[in-house]
PDB file of N, CA and C in Angstrom:
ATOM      1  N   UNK A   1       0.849  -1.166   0.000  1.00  0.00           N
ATOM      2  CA  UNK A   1       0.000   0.000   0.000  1.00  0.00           C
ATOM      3  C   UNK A   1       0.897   1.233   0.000  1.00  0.00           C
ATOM      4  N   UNK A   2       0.425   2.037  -0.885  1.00  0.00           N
ATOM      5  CA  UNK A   2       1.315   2.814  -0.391  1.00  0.00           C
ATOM      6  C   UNK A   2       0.380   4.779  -0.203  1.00  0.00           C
ATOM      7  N   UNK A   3       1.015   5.447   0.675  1.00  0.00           N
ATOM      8  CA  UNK A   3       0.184   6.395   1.551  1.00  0.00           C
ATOM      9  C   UNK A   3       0.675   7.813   1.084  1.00  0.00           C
ATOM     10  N   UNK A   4      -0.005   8.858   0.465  1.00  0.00           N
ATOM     11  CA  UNK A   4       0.295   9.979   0.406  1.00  0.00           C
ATOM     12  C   UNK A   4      -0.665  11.246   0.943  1.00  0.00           C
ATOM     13  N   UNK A   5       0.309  11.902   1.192  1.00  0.00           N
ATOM     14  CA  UNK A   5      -0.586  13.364   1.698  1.00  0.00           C
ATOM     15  C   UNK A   5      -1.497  13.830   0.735  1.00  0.00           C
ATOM     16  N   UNK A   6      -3.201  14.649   1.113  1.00  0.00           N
ATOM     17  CA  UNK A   6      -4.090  14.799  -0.035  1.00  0.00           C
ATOM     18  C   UNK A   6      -4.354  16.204   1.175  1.00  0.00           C
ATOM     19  N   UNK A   7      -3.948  16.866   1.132  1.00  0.00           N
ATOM     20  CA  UNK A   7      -2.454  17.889   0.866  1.00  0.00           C
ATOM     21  C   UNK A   7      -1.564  17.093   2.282  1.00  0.00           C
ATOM     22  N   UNK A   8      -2.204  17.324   3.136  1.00  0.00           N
ATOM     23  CA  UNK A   8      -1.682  16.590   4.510  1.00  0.00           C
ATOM     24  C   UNK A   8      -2.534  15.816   5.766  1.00  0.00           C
ATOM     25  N   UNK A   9      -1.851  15.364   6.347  1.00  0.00           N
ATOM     26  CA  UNK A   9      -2.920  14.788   7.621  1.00  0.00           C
ATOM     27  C   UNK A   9      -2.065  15.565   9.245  1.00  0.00           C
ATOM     28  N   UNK A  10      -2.808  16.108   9.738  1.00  0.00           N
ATOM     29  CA  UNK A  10      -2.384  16.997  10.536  1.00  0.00           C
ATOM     30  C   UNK A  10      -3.442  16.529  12.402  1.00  0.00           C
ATOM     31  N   UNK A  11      -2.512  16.302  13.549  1.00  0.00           N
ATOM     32  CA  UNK A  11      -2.843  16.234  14.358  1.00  0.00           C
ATOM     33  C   UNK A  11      -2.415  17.155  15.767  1.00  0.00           C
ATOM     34  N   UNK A  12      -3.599  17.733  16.603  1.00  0.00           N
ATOM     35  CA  UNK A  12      -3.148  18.603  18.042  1.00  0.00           C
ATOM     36  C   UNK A  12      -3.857  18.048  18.766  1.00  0.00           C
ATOM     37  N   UNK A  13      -3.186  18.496  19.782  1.00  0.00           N
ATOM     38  CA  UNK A  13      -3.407  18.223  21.177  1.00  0.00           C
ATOM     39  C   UNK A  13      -3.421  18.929  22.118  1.00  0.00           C
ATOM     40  N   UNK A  14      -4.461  19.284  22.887  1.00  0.00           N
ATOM     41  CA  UNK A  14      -4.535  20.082  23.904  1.00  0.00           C
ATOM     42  C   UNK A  14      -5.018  19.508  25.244  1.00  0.00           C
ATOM     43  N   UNK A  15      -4.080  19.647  26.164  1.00  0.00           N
ATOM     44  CA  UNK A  15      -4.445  18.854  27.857  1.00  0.00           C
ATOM     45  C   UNK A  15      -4.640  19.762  29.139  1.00  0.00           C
ATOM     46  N   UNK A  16      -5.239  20.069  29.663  1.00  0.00           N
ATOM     47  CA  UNK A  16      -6.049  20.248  30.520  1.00  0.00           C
ATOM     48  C   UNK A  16      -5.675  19.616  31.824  1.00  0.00           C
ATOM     49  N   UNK A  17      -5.368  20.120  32.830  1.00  0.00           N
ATOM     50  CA  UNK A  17      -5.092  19.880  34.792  1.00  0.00           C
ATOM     51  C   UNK A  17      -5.931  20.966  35.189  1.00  0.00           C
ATOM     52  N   UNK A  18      -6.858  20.733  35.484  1.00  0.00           N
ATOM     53  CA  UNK A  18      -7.264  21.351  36.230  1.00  0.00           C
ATOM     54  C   UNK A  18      -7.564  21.148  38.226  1.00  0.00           C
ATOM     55  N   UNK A  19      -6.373  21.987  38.738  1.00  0.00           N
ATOM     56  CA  UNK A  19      -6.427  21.568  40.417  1.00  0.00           C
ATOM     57  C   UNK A  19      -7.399  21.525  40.929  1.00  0.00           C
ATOM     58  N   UNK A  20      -7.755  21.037  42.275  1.00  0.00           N
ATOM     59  CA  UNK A  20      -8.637  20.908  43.103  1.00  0.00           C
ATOM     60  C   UNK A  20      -8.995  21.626  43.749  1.00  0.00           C
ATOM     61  N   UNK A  21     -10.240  22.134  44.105  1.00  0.00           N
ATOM     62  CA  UNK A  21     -10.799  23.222  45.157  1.00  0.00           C
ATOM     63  C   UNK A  21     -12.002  23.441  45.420  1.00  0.00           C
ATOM     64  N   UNK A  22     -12.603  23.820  45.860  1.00  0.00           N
ATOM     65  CA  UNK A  22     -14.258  24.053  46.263  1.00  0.00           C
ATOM     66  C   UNK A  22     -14.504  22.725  46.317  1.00  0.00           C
ATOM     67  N   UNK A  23     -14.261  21.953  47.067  1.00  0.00           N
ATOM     68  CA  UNK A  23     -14.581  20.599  47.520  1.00  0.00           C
ATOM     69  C   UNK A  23     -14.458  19.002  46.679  1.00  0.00           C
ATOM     70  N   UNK A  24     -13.612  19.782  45.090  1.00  0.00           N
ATOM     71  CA  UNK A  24     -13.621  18.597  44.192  1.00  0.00           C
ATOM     72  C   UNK A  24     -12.340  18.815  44.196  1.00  0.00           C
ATOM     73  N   UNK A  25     -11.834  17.127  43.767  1.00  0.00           N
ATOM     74  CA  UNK A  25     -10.361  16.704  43.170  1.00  0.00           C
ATOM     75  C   UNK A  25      -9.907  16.876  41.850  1.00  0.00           C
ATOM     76  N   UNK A  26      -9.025  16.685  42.008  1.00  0.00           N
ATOM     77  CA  UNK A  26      -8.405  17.387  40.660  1.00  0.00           C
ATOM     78  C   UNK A  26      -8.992  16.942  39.198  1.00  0.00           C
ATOM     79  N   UNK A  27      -8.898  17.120  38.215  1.00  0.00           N
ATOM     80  CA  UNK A  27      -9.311  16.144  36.803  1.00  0.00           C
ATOM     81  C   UNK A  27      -8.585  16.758  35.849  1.00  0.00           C
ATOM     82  N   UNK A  28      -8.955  16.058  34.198  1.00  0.00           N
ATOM     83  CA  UNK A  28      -7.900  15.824  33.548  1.00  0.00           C
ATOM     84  C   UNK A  28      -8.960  16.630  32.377  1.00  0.00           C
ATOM     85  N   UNK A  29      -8.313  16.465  31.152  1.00  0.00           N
ATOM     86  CA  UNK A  29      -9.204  16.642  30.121  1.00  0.00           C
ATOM     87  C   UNK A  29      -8.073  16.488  28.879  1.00  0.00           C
ATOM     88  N   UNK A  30      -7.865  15.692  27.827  1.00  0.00           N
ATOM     89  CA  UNK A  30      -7.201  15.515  26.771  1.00  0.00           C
ATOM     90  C   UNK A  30      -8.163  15.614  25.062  1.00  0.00           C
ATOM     91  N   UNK A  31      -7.652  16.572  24.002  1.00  0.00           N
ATOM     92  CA  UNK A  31      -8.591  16.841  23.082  1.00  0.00           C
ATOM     93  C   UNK A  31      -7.296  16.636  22.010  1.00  0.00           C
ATOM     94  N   UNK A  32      -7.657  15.876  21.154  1.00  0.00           N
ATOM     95  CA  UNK A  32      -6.470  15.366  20.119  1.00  0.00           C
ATOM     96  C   UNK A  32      -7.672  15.589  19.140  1.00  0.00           C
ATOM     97  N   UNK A  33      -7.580  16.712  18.098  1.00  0.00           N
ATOM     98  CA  UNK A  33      -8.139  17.033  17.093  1.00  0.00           C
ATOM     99  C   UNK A  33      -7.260  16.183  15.637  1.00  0.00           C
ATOM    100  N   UNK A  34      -7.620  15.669  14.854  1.00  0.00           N
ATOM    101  CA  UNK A  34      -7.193  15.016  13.405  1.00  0.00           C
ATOM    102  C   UNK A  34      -7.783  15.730  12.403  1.00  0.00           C
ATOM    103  N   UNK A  35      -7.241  16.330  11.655  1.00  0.00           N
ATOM    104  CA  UNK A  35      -8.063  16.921  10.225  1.00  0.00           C
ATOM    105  C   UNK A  35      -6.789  16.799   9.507  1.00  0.00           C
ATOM    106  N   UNK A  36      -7.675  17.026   7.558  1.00  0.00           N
ATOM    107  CA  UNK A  36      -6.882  16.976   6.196  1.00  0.00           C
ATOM    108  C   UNK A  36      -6.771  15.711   5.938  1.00  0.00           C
ATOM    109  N   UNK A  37      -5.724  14.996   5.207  1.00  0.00           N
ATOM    110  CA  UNK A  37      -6.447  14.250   4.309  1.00  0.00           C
ATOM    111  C   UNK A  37      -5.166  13.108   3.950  1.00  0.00           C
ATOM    112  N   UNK A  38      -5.660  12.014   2.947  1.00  0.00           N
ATOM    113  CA  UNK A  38      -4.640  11.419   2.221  1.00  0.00           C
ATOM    114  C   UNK A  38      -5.213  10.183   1.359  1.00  0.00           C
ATOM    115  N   UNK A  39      -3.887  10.157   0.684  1.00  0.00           N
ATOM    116  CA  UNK A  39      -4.603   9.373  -0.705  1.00  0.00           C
ATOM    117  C   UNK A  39      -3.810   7.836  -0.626  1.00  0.00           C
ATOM    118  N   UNK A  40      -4.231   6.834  -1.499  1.00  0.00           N
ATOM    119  CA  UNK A  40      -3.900   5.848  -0.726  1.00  0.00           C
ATOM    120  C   UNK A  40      -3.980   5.014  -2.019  1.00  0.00           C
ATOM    121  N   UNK A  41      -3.572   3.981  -2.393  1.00  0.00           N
ATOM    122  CA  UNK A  41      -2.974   3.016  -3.494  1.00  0.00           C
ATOM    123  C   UNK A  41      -3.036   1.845  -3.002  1.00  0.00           C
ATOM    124  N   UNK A  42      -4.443   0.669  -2.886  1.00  0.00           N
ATOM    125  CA  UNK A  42      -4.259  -0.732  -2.548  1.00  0.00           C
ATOM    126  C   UNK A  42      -4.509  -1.225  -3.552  1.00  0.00           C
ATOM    127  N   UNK A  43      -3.620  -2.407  -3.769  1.00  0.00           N
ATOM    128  CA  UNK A  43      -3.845  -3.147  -4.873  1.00  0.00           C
ATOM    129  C   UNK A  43      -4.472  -3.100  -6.028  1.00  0.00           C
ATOM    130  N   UNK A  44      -3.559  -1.591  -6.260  1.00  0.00           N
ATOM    131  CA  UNK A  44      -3.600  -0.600  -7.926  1.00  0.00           C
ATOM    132  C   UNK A  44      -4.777  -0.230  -7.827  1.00  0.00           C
ATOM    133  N   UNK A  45      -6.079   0.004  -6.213  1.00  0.00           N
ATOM    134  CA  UNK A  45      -7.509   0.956  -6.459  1.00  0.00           C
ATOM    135  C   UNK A  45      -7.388   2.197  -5.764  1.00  0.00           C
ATOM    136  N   UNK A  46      -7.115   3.125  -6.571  1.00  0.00           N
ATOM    137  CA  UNK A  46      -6.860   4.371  -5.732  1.00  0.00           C
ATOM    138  C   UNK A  46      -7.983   4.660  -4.400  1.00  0.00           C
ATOM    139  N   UNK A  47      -7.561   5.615  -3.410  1.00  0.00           N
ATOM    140  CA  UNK A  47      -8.355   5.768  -2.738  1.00  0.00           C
ATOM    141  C   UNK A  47      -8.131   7.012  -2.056  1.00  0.00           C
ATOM    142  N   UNK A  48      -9.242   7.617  -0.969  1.00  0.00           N
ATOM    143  CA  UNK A  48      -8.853   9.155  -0.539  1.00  0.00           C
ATOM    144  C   UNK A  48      -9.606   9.399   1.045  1.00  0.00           C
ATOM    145  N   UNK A  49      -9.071   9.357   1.850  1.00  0.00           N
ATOM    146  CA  UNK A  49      -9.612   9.685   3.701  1.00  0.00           C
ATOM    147  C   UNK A  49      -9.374  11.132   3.887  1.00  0.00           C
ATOM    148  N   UNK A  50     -10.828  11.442   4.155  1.00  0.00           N
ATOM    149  CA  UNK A  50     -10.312  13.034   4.869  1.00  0.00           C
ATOM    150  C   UNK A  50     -11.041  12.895   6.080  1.00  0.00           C
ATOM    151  N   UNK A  51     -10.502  13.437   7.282  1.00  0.00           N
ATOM    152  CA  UNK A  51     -10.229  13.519   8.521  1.00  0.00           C
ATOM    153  C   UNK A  51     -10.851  14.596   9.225  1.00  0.00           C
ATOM    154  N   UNK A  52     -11.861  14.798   9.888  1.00  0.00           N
ATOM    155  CA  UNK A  52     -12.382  15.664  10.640  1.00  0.00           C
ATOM    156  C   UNK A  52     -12.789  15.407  11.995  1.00  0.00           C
ATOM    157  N   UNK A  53     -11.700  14.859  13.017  1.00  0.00           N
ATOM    158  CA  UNK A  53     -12.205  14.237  13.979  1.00  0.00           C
ATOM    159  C   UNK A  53     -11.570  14.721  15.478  1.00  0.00           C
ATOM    160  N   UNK A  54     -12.706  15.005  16.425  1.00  0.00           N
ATOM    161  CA  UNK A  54     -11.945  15.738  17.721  1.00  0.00           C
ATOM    162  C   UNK A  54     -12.286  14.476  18.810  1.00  0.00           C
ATOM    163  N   UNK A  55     -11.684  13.689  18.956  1.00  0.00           N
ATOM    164  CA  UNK A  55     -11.765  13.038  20.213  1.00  0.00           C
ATOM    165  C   UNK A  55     -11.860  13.871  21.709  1.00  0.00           C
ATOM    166  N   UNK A  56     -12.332  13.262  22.905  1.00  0.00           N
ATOM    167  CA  UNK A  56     -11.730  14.045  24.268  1.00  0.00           C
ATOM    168  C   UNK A  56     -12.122  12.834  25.062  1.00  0.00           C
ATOM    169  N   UNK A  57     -11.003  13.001  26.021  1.00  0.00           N
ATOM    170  CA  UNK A  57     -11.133  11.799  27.262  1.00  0.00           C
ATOM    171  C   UNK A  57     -11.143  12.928  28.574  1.00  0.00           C
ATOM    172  N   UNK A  58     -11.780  12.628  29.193  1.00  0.00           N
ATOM    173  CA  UNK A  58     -11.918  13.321  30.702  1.00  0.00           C
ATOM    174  C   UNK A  58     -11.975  12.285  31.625  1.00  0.00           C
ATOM    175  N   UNK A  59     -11.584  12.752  33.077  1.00  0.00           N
ATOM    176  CA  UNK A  59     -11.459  11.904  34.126  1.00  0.00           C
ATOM    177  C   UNK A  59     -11.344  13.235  35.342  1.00  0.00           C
ATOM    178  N   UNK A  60     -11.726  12.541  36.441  1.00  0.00           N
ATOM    179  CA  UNK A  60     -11.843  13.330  37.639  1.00  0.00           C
ATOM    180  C   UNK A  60     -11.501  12.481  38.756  1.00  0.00           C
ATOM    181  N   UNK A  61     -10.174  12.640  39.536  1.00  0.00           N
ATOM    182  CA  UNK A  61      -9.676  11.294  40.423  1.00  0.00           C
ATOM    183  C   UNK A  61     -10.903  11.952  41.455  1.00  0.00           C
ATOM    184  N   UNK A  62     -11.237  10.425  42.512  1.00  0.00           N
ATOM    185  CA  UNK A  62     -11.912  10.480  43.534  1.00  0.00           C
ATOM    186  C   UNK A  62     -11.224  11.170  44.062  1.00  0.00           C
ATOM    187  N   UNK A  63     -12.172  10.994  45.293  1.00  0.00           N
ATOM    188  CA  UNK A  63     -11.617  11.835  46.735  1.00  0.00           C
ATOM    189  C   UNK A  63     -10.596  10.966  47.763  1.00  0.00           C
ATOM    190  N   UNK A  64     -10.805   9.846  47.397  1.00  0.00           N
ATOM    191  CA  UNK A  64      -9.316   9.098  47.876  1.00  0.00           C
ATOM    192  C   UNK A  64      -8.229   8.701  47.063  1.00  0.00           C
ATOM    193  N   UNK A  65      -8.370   9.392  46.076  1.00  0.00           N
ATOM    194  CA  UNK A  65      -6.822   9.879  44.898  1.00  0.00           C
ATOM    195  C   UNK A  65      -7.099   8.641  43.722  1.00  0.00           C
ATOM    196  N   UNK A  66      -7.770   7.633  43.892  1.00  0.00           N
ATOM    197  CA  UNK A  66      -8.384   6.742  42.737  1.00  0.00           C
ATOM    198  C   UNK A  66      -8.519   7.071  41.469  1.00  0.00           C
ATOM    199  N   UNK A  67      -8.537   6.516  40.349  1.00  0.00           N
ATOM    200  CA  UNK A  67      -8.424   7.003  38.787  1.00  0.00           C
ATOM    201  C   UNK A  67      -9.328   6.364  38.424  1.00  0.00           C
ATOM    202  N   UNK A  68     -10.903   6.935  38.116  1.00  0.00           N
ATOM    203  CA  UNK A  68     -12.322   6.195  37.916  1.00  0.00           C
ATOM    204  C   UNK A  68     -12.057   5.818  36.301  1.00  0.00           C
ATOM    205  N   UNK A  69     -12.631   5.005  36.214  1.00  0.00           N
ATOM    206  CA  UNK A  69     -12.770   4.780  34.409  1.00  0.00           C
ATOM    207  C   UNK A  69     -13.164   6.256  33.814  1.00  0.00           C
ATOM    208  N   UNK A  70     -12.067   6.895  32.431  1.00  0.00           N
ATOM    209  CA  UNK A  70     -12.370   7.612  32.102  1.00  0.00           C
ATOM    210  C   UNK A  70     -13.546   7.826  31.213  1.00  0.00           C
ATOM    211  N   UNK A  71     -14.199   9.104  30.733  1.00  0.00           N
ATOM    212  CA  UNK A  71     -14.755   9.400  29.842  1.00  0.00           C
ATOM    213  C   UNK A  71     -14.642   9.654  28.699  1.00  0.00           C
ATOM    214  N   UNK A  72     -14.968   8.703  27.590  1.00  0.00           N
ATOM    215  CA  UNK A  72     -14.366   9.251  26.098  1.00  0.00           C
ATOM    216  C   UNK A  72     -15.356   9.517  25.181  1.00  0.00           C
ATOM    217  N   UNK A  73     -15.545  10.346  24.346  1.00  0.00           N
ATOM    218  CA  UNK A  73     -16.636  11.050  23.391  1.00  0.00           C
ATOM    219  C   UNK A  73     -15.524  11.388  22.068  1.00  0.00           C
ATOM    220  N   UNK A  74     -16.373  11.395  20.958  1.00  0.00           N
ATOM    221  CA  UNK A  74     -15.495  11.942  19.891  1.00  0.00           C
ATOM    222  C   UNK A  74     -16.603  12.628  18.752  1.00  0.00           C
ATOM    223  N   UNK A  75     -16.039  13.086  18.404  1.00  0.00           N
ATOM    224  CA  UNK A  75     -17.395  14.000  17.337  1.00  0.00           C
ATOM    225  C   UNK A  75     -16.257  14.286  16.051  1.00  0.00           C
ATOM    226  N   UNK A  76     -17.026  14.311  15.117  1.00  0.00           N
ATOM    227  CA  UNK A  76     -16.573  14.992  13.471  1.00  0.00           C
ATOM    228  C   UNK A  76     -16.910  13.192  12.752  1.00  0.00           C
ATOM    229  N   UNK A  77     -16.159  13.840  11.343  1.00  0.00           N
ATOM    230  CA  UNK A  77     -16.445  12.742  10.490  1.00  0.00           C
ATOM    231  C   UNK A  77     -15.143  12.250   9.813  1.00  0.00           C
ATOM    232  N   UNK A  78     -15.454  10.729   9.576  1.00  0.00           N
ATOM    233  CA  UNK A  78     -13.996  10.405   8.353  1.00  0.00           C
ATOM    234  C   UNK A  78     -14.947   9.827   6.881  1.00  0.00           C
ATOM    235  N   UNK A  79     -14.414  11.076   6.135  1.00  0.00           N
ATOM    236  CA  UNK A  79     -15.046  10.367   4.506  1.00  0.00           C
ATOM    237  C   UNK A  79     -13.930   9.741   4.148  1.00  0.00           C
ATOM    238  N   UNK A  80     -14.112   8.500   3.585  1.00  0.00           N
ATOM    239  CA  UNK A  80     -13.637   7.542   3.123  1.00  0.00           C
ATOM    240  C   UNK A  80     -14.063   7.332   1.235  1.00  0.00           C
ATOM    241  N   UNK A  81     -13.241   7.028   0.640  1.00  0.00           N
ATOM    242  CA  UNK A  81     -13.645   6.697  -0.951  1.00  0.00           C
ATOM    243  C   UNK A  81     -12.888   5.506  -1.808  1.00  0.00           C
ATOM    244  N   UNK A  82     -13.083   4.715  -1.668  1.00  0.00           N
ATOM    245  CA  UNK A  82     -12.403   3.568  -2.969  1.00  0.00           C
ATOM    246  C   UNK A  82     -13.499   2.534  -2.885  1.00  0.00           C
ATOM    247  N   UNK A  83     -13.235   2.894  -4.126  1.00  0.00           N
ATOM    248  CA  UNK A  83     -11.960   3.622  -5.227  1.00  0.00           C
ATOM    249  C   UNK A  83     -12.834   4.835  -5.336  1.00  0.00           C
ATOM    250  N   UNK A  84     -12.407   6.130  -5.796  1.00  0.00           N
ATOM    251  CA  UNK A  84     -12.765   7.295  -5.994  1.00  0.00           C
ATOM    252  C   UNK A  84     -13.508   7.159  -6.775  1.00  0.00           C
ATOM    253  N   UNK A  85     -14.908   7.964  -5.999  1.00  0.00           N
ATOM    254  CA  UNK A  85     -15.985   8.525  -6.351  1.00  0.00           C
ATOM    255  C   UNK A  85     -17.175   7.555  -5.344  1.00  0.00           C
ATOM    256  N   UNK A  86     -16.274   6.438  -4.933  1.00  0.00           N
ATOM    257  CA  UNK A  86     -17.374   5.839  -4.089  1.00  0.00           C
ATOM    258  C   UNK A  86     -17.301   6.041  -2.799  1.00  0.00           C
ATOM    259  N   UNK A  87     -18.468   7.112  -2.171  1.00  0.00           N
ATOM    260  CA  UNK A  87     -17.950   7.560  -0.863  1.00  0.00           C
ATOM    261  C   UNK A  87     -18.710   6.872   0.266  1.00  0.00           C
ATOM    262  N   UNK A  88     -17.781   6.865   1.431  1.00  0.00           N
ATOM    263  CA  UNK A  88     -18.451   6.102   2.548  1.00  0.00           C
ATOM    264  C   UNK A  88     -18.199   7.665   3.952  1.00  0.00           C
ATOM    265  N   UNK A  89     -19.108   7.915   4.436  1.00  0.00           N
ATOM    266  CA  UNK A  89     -19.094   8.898   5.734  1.00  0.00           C
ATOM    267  C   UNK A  89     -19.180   7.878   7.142  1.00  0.00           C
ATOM    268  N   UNK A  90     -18.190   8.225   7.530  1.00  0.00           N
ATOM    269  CA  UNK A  90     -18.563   7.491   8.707  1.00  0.00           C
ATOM    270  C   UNK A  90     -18.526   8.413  10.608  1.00  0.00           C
ATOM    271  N   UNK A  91     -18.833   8.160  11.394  1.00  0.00           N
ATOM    272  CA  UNK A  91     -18.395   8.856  12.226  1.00  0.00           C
ATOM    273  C   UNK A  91     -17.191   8.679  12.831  1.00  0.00           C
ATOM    274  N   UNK A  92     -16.504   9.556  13.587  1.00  0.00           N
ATOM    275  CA  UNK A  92     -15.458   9.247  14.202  1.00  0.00           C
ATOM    276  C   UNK A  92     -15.832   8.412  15.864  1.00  0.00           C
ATOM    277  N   UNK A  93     -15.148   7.661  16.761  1.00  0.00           N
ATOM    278  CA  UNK A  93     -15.423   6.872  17.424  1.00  0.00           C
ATOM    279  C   UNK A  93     -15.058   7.333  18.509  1.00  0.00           C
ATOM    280  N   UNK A  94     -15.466   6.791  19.749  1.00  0.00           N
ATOM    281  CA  UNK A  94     -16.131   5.533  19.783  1.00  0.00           C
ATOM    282  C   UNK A  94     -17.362   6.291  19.845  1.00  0.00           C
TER     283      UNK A  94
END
């Protein structure tokens, strides 16, 4: 297979501590945004992914310093096409 930029595939990240006070413990918050694109060559059927996807995981340790199962949500879309012109939308996960 082989993988090229459709111009590029570009990823950020932004994290979040927020300390403890007014009677709650500390928590977290992580947002890894994915957008742009790329083109893709399997077994000689061209193909093309563009990327519009913001994940976030949050968590809030208990009050006896414990790490609860986090929270994960993700929103945007990945269009998908192969071979080009046949498009598939899907959401981003979970």
């Amino acid at each position: 297979m082989t993988i090229n930029g459709d111009p590029y595939l570009s990823m950020a990240s932004d994290y979040v501590l927020s300390p403890a006070g007014g009677g709650l413990p500390p928590s977290i918050t992580a947002t890894i945004r994915t957008t742009g694109g790329l083109r893709f060559d399997a077994g000689g059927v061209q193909g093309r992914a563009q990327y519009n996807c913001t994940p976030m995981m949050s968590m809030q340790l208990a009050n006896d310093g414990t790490l609860p199962q986090p929270s994960i949500t993700s929103t945007g879309t990945i269009t998908w096409e192969q071979p080009l012109g046949t498009v598939t939308v899907r959401s981003c996960g979970p």
